[in-house]
C-alpha atoms as a PDB file:
ATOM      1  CA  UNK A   1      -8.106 -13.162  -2.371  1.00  0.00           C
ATOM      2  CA  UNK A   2      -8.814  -9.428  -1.644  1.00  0.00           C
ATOM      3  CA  UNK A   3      -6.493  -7.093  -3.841  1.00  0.00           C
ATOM      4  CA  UNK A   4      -7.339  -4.050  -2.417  1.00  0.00           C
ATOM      5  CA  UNK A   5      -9.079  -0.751  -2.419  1.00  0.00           C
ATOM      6  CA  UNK A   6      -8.517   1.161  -5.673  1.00  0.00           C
ATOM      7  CA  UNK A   7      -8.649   4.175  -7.406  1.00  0.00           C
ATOM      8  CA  UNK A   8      -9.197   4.851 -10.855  1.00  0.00           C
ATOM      9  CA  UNK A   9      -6.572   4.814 -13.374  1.00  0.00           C
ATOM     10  CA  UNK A  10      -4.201   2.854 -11.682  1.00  0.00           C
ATOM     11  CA  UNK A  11      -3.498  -0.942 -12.345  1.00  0.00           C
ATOM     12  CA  UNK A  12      -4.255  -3.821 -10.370  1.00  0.00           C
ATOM     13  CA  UNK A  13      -2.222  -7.054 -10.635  1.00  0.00           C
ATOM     14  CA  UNK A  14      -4.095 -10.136  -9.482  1.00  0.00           C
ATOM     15  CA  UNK A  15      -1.701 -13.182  -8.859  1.00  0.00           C
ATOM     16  CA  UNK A  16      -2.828 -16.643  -9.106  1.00  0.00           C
ATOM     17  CA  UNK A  17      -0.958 -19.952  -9.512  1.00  0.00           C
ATOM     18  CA  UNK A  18      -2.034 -22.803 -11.892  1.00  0.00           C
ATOM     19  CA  UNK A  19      -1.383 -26.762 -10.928  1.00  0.00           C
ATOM     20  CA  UNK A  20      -2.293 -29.930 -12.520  1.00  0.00           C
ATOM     21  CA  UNK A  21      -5.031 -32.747 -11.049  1.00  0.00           C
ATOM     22  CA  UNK A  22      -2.351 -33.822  -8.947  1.00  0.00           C
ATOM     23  CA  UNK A  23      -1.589 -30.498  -7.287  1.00  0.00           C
ATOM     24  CA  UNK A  24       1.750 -29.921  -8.879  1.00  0.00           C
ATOM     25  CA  UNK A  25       2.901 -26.930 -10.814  1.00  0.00           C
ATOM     26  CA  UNK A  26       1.982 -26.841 -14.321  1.00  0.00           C
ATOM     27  CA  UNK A  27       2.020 -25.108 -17.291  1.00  0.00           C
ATOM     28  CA  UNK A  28      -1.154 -23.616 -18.723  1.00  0.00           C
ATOM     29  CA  UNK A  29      -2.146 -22.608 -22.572  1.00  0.00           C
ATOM     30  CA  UNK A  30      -4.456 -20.160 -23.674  1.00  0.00           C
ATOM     31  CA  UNK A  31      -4.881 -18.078 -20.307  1.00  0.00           C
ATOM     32  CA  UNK A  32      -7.037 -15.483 -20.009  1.00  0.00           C
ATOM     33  CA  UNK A  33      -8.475 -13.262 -17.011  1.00  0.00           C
ATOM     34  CA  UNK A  34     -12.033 -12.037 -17.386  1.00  0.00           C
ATOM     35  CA  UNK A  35     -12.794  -8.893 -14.574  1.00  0.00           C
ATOM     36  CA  UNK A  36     -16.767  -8.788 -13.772  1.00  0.00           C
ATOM     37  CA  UNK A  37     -18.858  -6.295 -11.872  1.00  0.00           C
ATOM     38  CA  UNK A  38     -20.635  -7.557  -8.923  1.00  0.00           C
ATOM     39  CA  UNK A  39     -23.742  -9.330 -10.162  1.00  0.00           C
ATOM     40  CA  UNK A  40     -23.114  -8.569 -13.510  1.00  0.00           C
ATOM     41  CA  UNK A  41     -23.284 -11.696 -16.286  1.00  0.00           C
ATOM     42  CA  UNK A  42     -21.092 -10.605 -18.806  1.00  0.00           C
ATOM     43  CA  UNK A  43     -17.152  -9.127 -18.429  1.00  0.00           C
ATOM     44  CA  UNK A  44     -16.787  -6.057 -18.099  1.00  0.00           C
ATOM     45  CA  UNK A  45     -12.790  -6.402 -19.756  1.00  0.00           C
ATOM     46  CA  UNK A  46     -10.718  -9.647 -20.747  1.00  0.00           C
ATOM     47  CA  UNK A  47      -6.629  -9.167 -20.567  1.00  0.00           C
ATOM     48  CA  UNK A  48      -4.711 -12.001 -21.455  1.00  0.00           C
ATOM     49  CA  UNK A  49      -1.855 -12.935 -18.338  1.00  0.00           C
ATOM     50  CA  UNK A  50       1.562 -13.321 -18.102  1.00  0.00           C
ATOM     51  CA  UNK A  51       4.057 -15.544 -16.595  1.00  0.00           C
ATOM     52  CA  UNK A  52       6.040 -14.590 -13.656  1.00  0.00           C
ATOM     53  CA  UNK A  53       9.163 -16.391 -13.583  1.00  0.00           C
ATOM     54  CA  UNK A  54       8.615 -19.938 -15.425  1.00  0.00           C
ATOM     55  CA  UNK A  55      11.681 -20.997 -13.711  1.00  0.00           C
ATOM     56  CA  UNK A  56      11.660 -20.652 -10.422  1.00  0.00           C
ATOM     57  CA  UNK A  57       7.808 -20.214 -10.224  1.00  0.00           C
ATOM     58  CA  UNK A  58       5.967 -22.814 -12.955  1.00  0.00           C
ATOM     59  CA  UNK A  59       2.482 -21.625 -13.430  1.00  0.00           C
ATOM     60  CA  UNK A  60       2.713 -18.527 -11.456  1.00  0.00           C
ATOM     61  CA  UNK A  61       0.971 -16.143 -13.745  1.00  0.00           C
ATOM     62  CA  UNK A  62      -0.144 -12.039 -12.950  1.00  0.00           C
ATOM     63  CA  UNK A  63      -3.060 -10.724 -14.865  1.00  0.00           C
ATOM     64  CA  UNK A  64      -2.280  -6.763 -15.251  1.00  0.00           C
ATOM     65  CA  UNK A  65      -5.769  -4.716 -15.088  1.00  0.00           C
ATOM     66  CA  UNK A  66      -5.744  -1.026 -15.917  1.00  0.00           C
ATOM     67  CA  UNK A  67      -8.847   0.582 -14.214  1.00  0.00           C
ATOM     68  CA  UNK A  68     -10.278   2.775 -16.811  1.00  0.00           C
ATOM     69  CA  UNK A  69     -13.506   4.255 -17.141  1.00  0.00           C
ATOM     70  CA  UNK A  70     -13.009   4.164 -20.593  1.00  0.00           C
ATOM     71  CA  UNK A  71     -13.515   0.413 -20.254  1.00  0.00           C
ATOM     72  CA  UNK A  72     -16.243   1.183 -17.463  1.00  0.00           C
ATOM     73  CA  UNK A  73     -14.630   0.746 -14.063  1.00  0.00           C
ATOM     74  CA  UNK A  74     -16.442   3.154 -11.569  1.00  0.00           C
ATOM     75  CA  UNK A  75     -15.992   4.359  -8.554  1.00  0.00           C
ATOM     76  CA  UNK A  76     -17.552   2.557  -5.393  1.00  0.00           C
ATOM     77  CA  UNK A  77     -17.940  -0.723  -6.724  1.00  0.00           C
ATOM     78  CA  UNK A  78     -16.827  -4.080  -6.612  1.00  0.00           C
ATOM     79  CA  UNK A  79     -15.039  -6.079  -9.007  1.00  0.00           C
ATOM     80  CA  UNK A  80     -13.764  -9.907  -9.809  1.00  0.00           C
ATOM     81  CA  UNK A  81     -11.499 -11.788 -11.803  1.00  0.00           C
ATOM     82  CA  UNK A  82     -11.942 -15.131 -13.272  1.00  0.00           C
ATOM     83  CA  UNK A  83      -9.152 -16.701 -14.264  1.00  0.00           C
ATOM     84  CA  UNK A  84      -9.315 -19.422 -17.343  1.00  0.00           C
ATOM     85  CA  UNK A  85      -6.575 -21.558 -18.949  1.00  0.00           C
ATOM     86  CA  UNK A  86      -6.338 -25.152 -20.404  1.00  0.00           C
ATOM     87  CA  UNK A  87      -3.581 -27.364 -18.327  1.00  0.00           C
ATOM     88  CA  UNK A  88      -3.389 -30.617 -19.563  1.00  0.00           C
ATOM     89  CA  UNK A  89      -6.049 -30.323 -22.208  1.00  0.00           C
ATOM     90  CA  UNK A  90      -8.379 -29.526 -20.025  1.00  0.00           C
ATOM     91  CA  UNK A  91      -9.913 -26.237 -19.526  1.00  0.00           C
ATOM     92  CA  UNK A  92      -9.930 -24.958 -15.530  1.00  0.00           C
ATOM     93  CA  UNK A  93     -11.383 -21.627 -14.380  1.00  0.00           C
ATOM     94  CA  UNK A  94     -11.656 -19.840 -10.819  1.00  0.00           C
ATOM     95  CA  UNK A  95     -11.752 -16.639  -9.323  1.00  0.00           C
ATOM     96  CA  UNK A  96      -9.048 -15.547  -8.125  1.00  0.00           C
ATOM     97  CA  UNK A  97      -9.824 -12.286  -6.335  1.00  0.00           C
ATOM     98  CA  UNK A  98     -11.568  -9.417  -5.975  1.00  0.00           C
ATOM     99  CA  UNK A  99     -10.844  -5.754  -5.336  1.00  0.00           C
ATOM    100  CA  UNK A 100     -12.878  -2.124  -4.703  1.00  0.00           C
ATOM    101  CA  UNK A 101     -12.503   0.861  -6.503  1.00  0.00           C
ATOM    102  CA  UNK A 102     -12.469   3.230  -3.496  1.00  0.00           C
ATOM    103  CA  UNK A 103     -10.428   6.201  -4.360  1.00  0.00           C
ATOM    104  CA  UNK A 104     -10.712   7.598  -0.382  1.00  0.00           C
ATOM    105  CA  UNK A 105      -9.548   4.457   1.066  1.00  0.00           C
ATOM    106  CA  UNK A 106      -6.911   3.818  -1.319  1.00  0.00           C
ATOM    107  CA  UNK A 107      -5.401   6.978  -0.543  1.00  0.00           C
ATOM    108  CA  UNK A 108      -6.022   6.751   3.258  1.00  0.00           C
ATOM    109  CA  UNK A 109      -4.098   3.096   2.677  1.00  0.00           C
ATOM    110  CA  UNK A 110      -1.130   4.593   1.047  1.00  0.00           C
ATOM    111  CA  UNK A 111      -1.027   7.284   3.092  1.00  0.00           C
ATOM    112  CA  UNK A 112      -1.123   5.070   6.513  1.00  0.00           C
ATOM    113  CA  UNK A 113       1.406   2.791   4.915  1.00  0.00           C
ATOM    114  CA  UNK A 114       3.747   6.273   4.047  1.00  0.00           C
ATOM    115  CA  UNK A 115       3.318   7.389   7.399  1.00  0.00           C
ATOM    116  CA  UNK A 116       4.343   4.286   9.147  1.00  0.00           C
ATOM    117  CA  UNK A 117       7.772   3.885   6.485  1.00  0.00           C
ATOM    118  CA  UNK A 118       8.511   7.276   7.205  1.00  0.00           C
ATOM    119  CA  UNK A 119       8.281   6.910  10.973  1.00  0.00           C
ATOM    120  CA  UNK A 120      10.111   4.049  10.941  1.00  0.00           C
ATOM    121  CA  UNK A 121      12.811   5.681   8.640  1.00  0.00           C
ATOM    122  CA  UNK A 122      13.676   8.700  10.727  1.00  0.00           C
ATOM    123  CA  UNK A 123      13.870   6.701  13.672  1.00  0.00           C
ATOM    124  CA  UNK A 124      15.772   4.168  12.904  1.00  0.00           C
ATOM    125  CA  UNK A 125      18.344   6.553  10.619  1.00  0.00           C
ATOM    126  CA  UNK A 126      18.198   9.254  12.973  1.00  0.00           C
ATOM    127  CA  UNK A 127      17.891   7.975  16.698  1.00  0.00           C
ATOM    128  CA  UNK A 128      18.689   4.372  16.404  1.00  0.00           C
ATOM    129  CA  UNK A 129      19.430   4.259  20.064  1.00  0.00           C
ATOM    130  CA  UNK A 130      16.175   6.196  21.741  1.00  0.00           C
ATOM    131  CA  UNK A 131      13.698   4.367  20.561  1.00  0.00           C
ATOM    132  CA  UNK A 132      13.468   0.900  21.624  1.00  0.00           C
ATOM    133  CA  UNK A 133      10.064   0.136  20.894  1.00  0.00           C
ATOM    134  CA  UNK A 134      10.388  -0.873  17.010  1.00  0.00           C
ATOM    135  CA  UNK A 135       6.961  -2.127  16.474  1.00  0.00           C
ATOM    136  CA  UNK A 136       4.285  -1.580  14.696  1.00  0.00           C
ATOM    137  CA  UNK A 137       2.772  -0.775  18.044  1.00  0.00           C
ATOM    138  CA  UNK A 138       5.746   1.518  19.360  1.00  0.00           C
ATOM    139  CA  UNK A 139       4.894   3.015  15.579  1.00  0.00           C
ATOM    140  CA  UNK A 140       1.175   3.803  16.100  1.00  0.00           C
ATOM    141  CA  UNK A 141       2.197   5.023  19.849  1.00  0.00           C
ATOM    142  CA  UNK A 142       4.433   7.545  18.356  1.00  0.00           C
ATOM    143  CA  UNK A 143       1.804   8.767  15.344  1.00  0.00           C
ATOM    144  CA  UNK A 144      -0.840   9.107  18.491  1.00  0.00           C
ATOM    145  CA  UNK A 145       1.579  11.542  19.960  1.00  0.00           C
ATOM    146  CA  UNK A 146       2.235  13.485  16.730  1.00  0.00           C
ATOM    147  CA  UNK A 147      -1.393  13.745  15.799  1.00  0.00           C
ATOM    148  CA  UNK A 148      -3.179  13.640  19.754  1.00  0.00           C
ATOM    149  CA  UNK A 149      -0.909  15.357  22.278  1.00  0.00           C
ATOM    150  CA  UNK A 150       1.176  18.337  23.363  1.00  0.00           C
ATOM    151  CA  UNK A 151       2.966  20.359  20.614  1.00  0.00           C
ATOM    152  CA  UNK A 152       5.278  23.006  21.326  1.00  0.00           C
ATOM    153  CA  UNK A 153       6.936  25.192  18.788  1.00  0.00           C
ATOM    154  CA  UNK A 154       9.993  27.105  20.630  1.00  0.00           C
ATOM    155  CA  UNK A 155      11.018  30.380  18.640  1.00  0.00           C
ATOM    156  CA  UNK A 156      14.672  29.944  20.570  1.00  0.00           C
ATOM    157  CA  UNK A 157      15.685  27.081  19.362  1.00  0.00           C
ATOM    158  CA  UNK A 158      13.521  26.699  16.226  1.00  0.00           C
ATOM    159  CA  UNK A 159      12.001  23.425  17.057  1.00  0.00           C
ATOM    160  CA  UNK A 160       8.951  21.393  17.258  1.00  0.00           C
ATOM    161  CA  UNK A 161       8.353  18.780  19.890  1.00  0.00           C
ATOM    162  CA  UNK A 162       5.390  16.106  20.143  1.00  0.00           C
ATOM    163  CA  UNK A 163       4.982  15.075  23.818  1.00  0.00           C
ATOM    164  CA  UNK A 164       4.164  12.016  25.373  1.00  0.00           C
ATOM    165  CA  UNK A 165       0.764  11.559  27.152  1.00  0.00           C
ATOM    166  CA  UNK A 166       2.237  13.050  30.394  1.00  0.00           C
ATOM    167  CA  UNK A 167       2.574  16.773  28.323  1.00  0.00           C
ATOM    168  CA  UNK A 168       6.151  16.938  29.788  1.00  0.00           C
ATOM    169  CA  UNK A 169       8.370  13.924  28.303  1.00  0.00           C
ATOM    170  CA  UNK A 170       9.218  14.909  24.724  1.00  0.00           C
ATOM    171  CA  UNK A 171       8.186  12.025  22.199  1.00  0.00           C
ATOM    172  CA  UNK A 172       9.788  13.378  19.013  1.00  0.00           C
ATOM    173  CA  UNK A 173      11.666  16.309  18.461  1.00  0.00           C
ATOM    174  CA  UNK A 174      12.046  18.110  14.984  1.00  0.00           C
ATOM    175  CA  UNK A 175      14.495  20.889  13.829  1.00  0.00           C
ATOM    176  CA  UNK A 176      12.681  23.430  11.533  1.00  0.00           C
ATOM    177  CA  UNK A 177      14.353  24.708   8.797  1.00  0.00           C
ATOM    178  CA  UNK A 178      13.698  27.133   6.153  1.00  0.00           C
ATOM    179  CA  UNK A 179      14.575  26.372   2.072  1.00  0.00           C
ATOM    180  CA  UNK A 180      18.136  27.380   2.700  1.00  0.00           C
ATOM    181  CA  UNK A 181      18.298  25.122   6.039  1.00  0.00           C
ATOM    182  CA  UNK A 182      18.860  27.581   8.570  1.00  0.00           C
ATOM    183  CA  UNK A 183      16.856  27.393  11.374  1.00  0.00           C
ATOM    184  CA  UNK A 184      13.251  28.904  11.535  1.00  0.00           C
ATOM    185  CA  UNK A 185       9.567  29.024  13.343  1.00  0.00           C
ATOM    186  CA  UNK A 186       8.008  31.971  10.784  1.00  0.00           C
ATOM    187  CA  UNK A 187       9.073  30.326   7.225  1.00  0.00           C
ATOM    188  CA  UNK A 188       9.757  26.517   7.911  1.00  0.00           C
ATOM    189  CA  UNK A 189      10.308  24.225   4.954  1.00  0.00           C
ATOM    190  CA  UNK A 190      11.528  21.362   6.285  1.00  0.00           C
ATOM    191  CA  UNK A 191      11.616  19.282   9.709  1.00  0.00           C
ATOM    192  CA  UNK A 192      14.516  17.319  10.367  1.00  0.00           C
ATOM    193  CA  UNK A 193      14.488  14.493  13.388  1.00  0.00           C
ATOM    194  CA  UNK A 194      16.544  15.651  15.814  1.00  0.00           C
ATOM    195  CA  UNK A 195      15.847  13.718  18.865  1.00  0.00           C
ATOM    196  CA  UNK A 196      13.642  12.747  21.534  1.00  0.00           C
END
């Protein structure tokens, strides 16, 4: 399982599920996740997992892994984890995923995944009822007009409006504001949705 680009100094929590030689949930005993550098023959850090919920979830365990460069994590490579326990008396082991520390695209990530919460936010708060197209498609459609198309900034009315591909339909409309919320084009602070 793929857990992600990562940056340094943030922690990654890799998942995985334990079950018995019939399949079913089970229990495990002296669990332990082992992270390795690609190609490498020896772990790079061991952390010992933790249960998730042993009641509704039996043998769902999370193995919390702090990426430190204390410890050695770097930037631009790629790491695994190897999960070990004993179920049964028997002692099991897998990996369980995998994840890049890629500072850039864990920021462009978060940052894509901001945008698109914040678009959908203000429209659905703001202007339930003119936009219709609540997908992620009507989302990227809508981020193509704020970053690609026609802005105009009118000093009358102290907006800002993102046109549609036709440079005449207004797409998204903002109210600019200053820090004491009246209205401004020289000194904004804020933009507030105000319509289509």
């Amino acid at each position: 399982m793929f857990l992600g680009y990562r940056a340094l100094n943030e922690t990654v929590r890799a998942p995985f599920q334990v079950v018995n030689t019939s399949g079913g949930e089970a229990v495990a005993s002296n669990l332990s996740a082992a992270i390795f550098e690609e190609n490498a023959t020896t772990a790079l850090l061991t952390v010992t997992p933790s249960a998730i919920d042993t009641v509704n979830y039996k043998g769902l365990y999370r193995a919390d892994i702090p990426l430190l460069t204390a410890t050695g994590f770097e930037e631009g490579k790629q790491y695994y984890v190897r999960s070990k326990c004993d179920i049964d008396g028997v002692t099991t082991a897998s990996v369980t995923g995998y994840f890049v520390i890629d500072s850039m695209r864990a920021k462009l990530d978060d940052i894509t995944t901001g945008i698109l919460d914040l678009i959908r936010a203000a429209i659905l708060s703001d202007n339930p009822n003119d936009y219709a197209d609540v997908t992620v498609g009507g989302y990227l459609r809508l981020v193509k007009h704020v970053i690609c198309n026609r802005l105009l900034i009118d000093e009358n009315t102290n907006t800002m409006t993102h046109y549609e591909d036709d440079g005449v339909t207004p797409a998204i409309v903002f109210d600019l504001k200053d820090e004491t919320g009246v209205g401004t084009v020289t000194e904004p602070f804020e933009r507030v949705v105000s319509g289509p």
